[in-house]
C-alpha atoms as a PDB file:
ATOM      1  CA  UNK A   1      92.631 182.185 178.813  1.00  0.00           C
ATOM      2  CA  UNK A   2      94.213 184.578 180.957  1.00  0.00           C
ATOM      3  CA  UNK A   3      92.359 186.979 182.610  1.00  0.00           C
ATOM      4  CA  UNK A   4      93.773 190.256 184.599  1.00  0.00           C
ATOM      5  CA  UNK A   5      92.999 188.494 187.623  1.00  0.00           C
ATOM      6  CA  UNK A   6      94.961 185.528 187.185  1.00  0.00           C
ATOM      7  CA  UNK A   7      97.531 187.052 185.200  1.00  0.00           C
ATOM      8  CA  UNK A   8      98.594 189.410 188.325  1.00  0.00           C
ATOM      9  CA  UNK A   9      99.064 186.970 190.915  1.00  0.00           C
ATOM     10  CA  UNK A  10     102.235 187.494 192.813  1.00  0.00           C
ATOM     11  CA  UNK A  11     102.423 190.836 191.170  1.00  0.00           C
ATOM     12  CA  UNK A  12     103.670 192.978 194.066  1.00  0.00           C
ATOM     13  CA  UNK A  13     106.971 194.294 192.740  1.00  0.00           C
ATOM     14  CA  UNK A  14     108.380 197.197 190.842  1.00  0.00           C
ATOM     15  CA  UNK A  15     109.406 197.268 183.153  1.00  0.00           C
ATOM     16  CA  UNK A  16     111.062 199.445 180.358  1.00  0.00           C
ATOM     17  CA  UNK A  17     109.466 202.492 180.959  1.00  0.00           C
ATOM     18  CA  UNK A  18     108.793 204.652 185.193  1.00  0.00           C
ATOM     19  CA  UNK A  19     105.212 204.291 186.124  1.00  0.00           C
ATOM     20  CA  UNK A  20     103.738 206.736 186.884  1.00  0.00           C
ATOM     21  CA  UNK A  21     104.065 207.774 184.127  1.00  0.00           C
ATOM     22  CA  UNK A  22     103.483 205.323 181.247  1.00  0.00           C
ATOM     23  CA  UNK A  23     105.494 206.238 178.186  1.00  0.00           C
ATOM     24  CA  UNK A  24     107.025 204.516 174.843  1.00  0.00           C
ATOM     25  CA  UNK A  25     110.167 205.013 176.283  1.00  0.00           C
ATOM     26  CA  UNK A  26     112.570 201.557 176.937  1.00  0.00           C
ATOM     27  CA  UNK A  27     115.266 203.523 179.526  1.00  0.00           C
ATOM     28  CA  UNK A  28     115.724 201.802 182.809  1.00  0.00           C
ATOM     29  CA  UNK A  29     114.510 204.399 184.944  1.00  0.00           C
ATOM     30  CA  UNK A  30     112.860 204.837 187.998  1.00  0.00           C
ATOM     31  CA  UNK A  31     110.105 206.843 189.569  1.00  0.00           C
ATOM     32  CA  UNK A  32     109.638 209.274 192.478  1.00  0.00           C
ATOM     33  CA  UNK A  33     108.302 206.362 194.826  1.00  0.00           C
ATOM     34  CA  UNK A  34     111.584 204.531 194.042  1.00  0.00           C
ATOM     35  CA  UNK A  35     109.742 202.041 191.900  1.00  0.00           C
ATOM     36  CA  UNK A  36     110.740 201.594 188.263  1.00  0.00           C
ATOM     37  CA  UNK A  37     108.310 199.857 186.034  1.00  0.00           C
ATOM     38  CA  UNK A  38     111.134 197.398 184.161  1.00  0.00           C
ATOM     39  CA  UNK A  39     111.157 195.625 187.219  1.00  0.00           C
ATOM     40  CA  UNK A  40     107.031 195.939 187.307  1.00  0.00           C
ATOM     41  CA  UNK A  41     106.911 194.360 183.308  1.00  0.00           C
ATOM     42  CA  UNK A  42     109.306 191.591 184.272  1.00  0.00           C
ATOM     43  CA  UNK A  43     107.329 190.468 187.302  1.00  0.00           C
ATOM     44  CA  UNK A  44     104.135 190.641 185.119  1.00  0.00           C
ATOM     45  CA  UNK A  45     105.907 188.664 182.427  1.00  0.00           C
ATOM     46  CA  UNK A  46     107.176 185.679 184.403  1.00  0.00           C
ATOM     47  CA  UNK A  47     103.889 185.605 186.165  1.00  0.00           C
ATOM     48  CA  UNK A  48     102.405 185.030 182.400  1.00  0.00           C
ATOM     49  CA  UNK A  49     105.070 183.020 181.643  1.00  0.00           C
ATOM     50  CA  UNK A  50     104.701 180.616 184.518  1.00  0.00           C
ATOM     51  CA  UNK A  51     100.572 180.565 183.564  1.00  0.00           C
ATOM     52  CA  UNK A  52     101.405 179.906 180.454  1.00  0.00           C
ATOM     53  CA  UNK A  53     103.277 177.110 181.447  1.00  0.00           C
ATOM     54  CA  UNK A  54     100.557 175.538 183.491  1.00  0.00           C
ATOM     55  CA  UNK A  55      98.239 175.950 180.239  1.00  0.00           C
ATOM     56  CA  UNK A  56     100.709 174.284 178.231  1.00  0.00           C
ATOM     57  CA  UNK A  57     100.880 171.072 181.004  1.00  0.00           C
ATOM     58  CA  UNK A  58     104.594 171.585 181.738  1.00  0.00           C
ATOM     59  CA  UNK A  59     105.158 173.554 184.618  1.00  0.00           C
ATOM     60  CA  UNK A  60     107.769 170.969 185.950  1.00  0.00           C
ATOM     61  CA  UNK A  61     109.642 171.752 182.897  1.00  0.00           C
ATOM     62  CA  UNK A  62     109.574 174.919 183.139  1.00  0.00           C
ATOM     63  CA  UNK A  63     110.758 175.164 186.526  1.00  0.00           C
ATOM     64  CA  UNK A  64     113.574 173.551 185.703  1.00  0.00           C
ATOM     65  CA  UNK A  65     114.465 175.605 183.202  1.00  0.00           C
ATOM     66  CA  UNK A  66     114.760 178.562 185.214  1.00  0.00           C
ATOM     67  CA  UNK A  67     117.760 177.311 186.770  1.00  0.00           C
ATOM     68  CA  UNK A  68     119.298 176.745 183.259  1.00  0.00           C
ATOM     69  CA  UNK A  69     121.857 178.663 181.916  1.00  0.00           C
ATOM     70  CA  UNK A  70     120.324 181.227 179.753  1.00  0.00           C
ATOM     71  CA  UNK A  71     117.194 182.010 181.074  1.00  0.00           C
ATOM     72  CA  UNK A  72     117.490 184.885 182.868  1.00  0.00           C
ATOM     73  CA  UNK A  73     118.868 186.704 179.516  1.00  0.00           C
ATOM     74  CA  UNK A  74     115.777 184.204 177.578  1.00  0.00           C
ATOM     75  CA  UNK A  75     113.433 185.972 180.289  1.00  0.00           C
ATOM     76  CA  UNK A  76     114.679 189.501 179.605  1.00  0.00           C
ATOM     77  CA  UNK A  77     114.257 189.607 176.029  1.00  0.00           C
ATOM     78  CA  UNK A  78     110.640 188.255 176.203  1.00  0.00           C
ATOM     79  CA  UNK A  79     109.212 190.790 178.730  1.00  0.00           C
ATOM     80  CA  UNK A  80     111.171 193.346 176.292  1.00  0.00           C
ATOM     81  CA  UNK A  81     109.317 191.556 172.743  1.00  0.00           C
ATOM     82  CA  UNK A  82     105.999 191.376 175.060  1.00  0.00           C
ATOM     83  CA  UNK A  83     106.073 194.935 175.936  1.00  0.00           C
ATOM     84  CA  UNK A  84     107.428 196.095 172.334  1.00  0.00           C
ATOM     85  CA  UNK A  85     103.946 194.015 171.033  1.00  0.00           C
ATOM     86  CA  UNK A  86     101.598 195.880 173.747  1.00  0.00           C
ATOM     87  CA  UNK A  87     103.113 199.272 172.936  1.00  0.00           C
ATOM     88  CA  UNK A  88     102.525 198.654 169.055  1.00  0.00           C
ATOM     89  CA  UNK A  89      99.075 198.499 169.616  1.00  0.00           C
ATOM     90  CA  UNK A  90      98.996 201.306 172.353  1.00  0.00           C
ATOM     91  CA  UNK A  91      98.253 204.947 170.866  1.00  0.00           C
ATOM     92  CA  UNK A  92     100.235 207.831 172.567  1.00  0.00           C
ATOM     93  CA  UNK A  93      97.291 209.590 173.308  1.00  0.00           C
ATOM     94  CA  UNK A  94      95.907 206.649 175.567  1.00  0.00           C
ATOM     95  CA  UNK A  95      98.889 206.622 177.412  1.00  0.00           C
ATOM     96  CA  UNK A  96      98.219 210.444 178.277  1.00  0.00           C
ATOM     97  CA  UNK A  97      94.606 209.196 179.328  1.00  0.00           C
ATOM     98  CA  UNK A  98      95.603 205.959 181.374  1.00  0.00           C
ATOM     99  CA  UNK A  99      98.459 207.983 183.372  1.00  0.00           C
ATOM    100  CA  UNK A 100      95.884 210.432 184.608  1.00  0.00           C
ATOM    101  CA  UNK A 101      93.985 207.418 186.141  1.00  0.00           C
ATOM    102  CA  UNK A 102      93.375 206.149 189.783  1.00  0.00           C
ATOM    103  CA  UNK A 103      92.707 203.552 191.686  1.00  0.00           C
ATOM    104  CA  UNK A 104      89.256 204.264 191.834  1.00  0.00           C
ATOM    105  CA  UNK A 105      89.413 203.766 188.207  1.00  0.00           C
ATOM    106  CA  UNK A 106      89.880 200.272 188.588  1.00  0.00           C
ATOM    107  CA  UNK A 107      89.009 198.559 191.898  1.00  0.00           C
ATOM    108  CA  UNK A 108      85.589 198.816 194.509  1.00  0.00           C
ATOM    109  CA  UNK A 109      86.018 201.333 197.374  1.00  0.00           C
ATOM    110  CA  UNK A 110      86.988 198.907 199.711  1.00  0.00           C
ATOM    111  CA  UNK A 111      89.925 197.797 198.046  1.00  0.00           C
ATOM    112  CA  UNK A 112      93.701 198.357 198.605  1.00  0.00           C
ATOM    113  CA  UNK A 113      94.614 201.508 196.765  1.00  0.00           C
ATOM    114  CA  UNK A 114      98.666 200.943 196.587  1.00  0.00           C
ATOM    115  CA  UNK A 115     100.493 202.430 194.381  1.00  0.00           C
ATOM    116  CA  UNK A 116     101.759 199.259 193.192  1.00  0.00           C
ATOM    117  CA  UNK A 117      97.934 197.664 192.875  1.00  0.00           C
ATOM    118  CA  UNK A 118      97.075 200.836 190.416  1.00  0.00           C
ATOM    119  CA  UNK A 119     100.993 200.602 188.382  1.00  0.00           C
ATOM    120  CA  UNK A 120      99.911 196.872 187.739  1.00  0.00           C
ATOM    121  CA  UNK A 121      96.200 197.674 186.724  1.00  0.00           C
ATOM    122  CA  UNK A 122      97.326 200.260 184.056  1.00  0.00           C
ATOM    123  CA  UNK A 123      99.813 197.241 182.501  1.00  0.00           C
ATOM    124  CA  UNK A 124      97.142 194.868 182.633  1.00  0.00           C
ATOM    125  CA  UNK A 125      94.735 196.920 180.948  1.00  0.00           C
ATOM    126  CA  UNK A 126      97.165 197.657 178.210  1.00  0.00           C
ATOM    127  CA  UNK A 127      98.110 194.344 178.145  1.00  0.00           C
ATOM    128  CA  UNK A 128      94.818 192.712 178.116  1.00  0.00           C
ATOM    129  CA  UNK A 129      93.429 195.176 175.273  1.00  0.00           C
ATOM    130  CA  UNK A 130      96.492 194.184 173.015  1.00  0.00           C
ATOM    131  CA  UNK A 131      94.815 190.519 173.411  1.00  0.00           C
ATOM    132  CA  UNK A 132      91.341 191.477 173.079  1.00  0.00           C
ATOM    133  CA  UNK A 133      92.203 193.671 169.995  1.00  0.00           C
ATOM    134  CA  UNK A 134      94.491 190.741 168.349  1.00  0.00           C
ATOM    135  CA  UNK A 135      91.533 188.118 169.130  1.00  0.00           C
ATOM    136  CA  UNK A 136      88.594 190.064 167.871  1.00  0.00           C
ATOM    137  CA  UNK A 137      89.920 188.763 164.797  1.00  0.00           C
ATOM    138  CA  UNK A 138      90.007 184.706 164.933  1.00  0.00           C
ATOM    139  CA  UNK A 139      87.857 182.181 166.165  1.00  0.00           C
ATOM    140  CA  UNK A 140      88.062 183.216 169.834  1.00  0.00           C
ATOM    141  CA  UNK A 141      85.455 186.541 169.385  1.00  0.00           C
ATOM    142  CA  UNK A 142      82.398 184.051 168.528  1.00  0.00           C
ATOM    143  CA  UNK A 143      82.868 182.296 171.928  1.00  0.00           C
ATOM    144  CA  UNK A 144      80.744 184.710 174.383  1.00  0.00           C
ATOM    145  CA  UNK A 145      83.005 183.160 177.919  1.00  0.00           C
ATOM    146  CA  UNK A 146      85.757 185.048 175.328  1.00  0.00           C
ATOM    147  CA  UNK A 147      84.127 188.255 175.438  1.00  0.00           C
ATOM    148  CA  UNK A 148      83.181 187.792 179.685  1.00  0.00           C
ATOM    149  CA  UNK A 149      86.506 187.528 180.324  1.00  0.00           C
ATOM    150  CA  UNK A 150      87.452 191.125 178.962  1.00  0.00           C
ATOM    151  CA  UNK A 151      84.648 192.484 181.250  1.00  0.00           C
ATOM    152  CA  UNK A 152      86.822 194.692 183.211  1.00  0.00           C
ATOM    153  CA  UNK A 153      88.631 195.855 180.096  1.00  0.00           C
ATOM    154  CA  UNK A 154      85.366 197.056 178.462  1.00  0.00           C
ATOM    155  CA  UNK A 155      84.620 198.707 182.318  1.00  0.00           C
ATOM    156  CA  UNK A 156      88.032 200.722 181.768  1.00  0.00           C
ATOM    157  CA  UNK A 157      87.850 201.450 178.287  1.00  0.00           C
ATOM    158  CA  UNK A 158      84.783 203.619 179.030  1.00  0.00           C
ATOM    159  CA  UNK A 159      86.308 205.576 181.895  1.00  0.00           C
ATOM    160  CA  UNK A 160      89.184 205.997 179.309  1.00  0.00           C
ATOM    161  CA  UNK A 161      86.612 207.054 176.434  1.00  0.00           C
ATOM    162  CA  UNK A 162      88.881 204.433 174.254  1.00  0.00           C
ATOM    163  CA  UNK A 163      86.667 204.220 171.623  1.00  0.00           C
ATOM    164  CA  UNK A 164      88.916 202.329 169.769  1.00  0.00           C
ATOM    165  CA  UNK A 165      88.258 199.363 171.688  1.00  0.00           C
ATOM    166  CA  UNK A 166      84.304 199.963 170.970  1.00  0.00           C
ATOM    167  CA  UNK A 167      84.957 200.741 167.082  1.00  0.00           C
ATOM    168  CA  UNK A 168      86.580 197.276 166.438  1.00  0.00           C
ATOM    169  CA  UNK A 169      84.011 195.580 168.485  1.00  0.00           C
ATOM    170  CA  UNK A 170      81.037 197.247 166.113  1.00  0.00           C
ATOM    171  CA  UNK A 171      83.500 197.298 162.805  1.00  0.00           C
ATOM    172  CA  UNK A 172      84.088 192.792 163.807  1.00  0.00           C
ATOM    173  CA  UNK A 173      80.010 192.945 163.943  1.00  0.00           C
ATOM    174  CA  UNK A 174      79.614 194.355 160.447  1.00  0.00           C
ATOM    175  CA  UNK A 175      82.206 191.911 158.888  1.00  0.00           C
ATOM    176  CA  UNK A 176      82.501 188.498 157.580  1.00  0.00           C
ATOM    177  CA  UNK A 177      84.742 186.455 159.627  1.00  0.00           C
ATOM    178  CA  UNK A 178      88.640 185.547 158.665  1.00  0.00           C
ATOM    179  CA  UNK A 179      88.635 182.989 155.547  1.00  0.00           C
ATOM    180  CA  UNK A 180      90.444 180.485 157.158  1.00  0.00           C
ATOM    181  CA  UNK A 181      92.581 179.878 154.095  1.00  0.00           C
ATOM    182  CA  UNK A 182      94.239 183.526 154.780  1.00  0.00           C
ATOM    183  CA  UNK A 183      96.620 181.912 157.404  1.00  0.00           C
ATOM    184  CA  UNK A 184      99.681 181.544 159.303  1.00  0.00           C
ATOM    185  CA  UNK A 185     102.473 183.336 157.033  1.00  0.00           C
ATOM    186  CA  UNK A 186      99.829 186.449 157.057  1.00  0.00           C
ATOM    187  CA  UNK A 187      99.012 185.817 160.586  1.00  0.00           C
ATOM    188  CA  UNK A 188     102.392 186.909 161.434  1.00  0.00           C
ATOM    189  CA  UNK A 189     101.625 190.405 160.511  1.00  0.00           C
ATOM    190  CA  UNK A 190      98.219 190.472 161.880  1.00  0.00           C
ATOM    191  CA  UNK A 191      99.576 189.987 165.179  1.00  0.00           C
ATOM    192  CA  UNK A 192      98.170 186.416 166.253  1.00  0.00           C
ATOM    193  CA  UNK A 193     100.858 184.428 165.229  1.00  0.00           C
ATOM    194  CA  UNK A 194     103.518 186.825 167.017  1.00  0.00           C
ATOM    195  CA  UNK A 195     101.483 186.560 170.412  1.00  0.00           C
ATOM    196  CA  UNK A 196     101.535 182.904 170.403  1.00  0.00           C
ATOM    197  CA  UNK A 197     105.094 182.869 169.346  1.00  0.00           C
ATOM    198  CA  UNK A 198     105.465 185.271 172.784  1.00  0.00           C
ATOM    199  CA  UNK A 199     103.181 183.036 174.881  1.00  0.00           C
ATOM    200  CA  UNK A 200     105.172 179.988 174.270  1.00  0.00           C
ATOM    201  CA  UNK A 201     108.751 181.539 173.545  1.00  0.00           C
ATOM    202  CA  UNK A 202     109.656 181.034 177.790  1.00  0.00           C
ATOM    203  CA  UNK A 203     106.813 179.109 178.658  1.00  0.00           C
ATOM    204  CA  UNK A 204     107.261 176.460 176.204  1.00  0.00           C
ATOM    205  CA  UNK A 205     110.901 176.275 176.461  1.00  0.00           C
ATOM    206  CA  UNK A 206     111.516 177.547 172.644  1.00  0.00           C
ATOM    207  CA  UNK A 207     114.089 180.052 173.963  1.00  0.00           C
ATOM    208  CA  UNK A 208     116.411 177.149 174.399  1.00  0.00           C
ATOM    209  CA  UNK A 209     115.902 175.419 170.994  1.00  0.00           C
ATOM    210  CA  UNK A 210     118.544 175.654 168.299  1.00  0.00           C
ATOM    211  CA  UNK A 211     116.564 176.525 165.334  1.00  0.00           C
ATOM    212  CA  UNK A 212     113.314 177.691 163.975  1.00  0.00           C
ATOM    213  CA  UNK A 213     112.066 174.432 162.307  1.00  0.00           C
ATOM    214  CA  UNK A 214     111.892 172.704 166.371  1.00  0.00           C
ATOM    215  CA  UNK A 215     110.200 175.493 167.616  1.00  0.00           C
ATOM    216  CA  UNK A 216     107.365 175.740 165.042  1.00  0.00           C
ATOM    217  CA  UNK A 217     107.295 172.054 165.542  1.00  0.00           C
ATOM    218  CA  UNK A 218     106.967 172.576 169.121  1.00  0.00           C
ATOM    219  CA  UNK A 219     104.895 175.292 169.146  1.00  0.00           C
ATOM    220  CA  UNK A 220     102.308 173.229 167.079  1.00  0.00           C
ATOM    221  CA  UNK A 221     102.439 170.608 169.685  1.00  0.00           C
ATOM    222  CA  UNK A 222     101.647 172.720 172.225  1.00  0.00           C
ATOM    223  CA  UNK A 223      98.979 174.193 170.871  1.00  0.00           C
ATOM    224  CA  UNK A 224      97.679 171.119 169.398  1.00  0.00           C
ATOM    225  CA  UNK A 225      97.680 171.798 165.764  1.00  0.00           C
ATOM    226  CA  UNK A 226      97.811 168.667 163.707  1.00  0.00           C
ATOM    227  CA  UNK A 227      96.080 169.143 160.364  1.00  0.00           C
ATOM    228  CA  UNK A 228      98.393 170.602 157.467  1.00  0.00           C
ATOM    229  CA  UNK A 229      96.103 173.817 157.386  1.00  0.00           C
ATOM    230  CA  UNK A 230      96.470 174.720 160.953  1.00  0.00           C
ATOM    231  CA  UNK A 231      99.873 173.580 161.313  1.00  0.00           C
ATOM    232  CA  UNK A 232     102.346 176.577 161.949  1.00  0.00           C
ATOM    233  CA  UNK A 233     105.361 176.636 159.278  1.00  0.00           C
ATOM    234  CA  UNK A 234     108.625 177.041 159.809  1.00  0.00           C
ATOM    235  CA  UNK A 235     109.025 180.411 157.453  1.00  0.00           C
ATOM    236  CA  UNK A 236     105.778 181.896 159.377  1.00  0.00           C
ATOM    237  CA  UNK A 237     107.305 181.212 163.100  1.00  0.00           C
ATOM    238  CA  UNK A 238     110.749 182.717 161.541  1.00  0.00           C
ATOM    239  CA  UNK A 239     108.997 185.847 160.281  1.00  0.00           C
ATOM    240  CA  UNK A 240     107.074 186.185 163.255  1.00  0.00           C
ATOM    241  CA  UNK A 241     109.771 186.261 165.653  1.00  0.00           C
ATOM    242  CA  UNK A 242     111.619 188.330 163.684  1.00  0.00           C
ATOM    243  CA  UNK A 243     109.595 190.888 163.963  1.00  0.00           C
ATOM    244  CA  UNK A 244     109.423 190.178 167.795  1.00  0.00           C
ATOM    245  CA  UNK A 245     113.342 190.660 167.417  1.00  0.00           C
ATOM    246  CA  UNK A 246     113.228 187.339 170.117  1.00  0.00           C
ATOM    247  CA  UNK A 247     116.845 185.588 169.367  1.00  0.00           C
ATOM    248  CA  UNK A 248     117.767 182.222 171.269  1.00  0.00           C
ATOM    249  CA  UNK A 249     120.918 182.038 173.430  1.00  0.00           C
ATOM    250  CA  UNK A 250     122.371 184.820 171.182  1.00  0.00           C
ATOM    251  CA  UNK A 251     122.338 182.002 168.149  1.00  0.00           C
ATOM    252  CA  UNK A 252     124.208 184.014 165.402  1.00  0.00           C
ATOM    253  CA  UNK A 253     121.407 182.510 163.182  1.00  0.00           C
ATOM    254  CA  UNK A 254     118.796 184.013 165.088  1.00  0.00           C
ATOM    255  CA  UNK A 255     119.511 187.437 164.416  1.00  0.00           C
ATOM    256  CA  UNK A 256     116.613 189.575 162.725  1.00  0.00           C
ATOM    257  CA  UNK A 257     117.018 190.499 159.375  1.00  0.00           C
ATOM    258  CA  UNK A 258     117.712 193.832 158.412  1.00  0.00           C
END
């Protein structure tokens, strides 16, 4: 699971939008300090990507990869899709809320108080809340180390007042959980589906595969679903990275539908 903490290591580096402030906005642009926050989301992303990696038990791999052909453009596109998915779930007025933050907002006293340290905090709250909001759904909100992890979230969600992080917590209490028969085609628009199509697009080396059918077959591997029920299909990876508008070495047969 990735936490905030482990997440941001290495981050120390200026995505599609200048922070401050946060916006919705995907121009390349670049703030006062001289810091633009495309370069801030890509760092984040490959630091992700390379966990991600790790999880999946082929970081070798994936350092190879990075000097293939491709993957700079591969890695481009999936900070954009992973961004696109946080922002989704991101209401405008919290972005008002989290650009009026400081450091103080996130770290102890004695801590560094960069402006970099605080640009990467309000990304990995967003970030991180995007997850926690997705997973509140499946299996992973009746595991309490789950919940743990997000302590830090719930910490800045109440100097936020983002009560919409509280309200699903208390509506996931007062409902039955997910029939597990409601699955991975639907899961696509839920949300879940789409983030681990984003969490193994680079890491897992789907990026470079030639067609949908491999990567749900590799994707399942990965995340070591074997039984017919759990197994990811082929039409429910498509859909799902459609939406993510994530296309593979510009693959004319990759391009989203219309």
């Amino acid at each position: 699971m990735l936490t905030m903490q482990n997440a941001g290591e290495g981050l120390n580096a200026n995505l599609d939008k200048p922070i401050p402030p946060l916006s919705k906005s995907g121009n390349e642009q670049q703030s006062v300090s001289g810091v633009d926050t495309l370069l801030i989301q890509r760092k984040f992303a490959a630091a992700l990507a390379r966990k991600c990696a790790t999880d999946f038990q082929r970081l070798n791999d994936f350092e190879q990869e990075l000097r293939e052909q491709g993957f700079d453009d591969a890695a481009k596109k999936y900070s954009h899709a992973l961004w696109r998915w946080v922002m989704e779930q991101t209401p405008d007025d919290l972005l008002v809320k989290i650009n009026e933050l400081t450091p103080s907002h996130f770290k102890f006293p004695d801590d560094d108080d960069s402006w970099h340290d605080i640009t990467v905090d309000k990304l990995h709250y967003l970030y991180s809340r995007a997850l926690f909001l997705t997973g509140l759904q499946y299996e992973k909100a009746h595991d309490a180390k789950w919940y743990r992890s997000f302590a830090h979230e719930f910490f800045v969600a109440d100097k936020l007042a983002d009560m919409e992080v509280f309200e699903a917590l208390a509506a996931f209490k007062q409902r039955r959980r997910f029939k597990k028969e409601i699955h991975r085609e639907q899961t696509a628009a839920w949300g879940h589906l789409k983030y681990n199509v984003l969490r193994a697009w680079l890491a897992g080396g789907l990026w470079k595969l030639p067609n949908d059918g491999e990567r749900a077959e590799r994707l399942n591997r990965l995340l070591g679903l074997q039984s017919k029920q759990d197994r990811i299909s082929e039409k429910g990876f498509k859909t799902a990275r459609e939406r993510l508008k994530l296309v593979s070495l510009l693959r004319a047969s990759d391009s989203p539908s219309s």
